[in-house]
Protein backbone atom coordinates (compact mmCIF):
# COMPACT_ATOMS: atom_id res chain seq x y z
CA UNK A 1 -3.27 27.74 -12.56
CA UNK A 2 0.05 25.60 -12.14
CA UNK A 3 -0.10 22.37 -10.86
CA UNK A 4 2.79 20.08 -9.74
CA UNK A 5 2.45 17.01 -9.58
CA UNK A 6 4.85 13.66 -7.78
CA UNK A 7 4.16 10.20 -8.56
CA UNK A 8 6.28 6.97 -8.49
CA UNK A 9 9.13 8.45 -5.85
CA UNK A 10 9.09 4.78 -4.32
CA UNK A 11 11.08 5.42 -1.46
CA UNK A 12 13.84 7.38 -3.62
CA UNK A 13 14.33 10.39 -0.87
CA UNK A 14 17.01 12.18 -2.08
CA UNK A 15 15.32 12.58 -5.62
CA UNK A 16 11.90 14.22 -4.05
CA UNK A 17 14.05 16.47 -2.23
CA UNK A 18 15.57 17.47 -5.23
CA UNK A 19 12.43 17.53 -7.13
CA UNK A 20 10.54 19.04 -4.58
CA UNK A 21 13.24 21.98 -4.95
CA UNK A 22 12.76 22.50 -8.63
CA UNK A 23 9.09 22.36 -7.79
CA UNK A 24 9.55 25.23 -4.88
CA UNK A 25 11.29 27.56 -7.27
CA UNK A 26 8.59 27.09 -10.30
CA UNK A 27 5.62 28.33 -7.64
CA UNK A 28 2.77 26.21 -8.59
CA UNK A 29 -0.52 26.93 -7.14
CA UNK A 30 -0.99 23.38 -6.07
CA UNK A 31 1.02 20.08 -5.54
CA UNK A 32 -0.37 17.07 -5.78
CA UNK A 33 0.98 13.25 -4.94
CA UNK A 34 -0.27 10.75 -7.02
CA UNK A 35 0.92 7.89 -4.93
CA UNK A 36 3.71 5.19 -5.08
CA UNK A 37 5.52 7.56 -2.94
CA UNK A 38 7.47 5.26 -0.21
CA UNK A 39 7.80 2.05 -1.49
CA UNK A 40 10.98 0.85 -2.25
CA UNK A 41 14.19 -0.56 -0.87
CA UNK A 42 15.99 3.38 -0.29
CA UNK A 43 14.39 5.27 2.44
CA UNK A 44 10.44 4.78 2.86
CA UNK A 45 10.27 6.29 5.76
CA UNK A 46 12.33 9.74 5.40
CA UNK A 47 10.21 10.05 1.86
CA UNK A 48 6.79 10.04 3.70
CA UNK A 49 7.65 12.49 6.09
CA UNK A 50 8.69 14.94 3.49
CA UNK A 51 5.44 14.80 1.54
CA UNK A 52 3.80 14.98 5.31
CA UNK A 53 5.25 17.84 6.40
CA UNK A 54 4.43 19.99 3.31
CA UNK A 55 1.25 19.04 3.62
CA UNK A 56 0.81 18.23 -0.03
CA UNK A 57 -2.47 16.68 -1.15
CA UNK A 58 -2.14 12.74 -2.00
CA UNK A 59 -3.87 10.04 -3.66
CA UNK A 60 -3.08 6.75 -2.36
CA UNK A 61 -0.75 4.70 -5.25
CA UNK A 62 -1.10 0.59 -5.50
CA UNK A 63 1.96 0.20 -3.16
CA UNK A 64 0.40 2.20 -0.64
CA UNK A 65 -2.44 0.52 -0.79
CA UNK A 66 -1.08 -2.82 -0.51
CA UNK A 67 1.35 -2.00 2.46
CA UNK A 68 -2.07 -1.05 4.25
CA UNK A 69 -4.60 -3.46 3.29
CA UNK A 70 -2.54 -6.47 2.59
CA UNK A 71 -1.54 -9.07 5.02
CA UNK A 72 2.34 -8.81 5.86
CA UNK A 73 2.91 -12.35 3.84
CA UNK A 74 1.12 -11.29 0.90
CA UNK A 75 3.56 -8.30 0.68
CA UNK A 76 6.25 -8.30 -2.01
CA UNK A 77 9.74 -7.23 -0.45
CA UNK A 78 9.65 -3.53 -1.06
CA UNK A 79 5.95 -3.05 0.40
CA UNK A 80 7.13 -5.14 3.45
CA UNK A 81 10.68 -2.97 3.75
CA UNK A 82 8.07 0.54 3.73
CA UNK A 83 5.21 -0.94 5.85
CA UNK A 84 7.91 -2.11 8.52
């Protein structure tokens, strides 16, 4: 069995679709996200959609979990930029 596997993207969108790409040509049997996916200062919210829309399993990273749990002022500046 092949398994892919994404982790620590944070918000980087035009790496996962590159990655993603590579990924797509190797045929793996699975991909899975290991979280820390959209946080970051580049593009949060074009790099969830991605993920999203390929349906790819996903295990929620810290960042995620902060940016949904945490109260906007506890928020560093790249949770705050993704959960916005």
């Amino acid at each position: 069995m092949k398994i892919a596997v994404l982790s620590d993207v944070h918000g980087n969108y035009a790496a996962l679709r590159m990655v993603l790409s590579d990924i797509a040509r190797q045929e793996p049997d699975v991909i899975v996200n290991l979280g820390d996916i959209v946080s970051g200062p580049l593009q949060p919210n074009e790099t969830a959609k991605l993920p999203i829309a390929k349906r790819l399993r996903a295990i929620a990273g810290k960042h995620e979990r902060q940016a949904l749990d945490l109260p906007d002022a506890q928020l560093g500046a790249s949770d705050a930029y993704a959960k916005r």
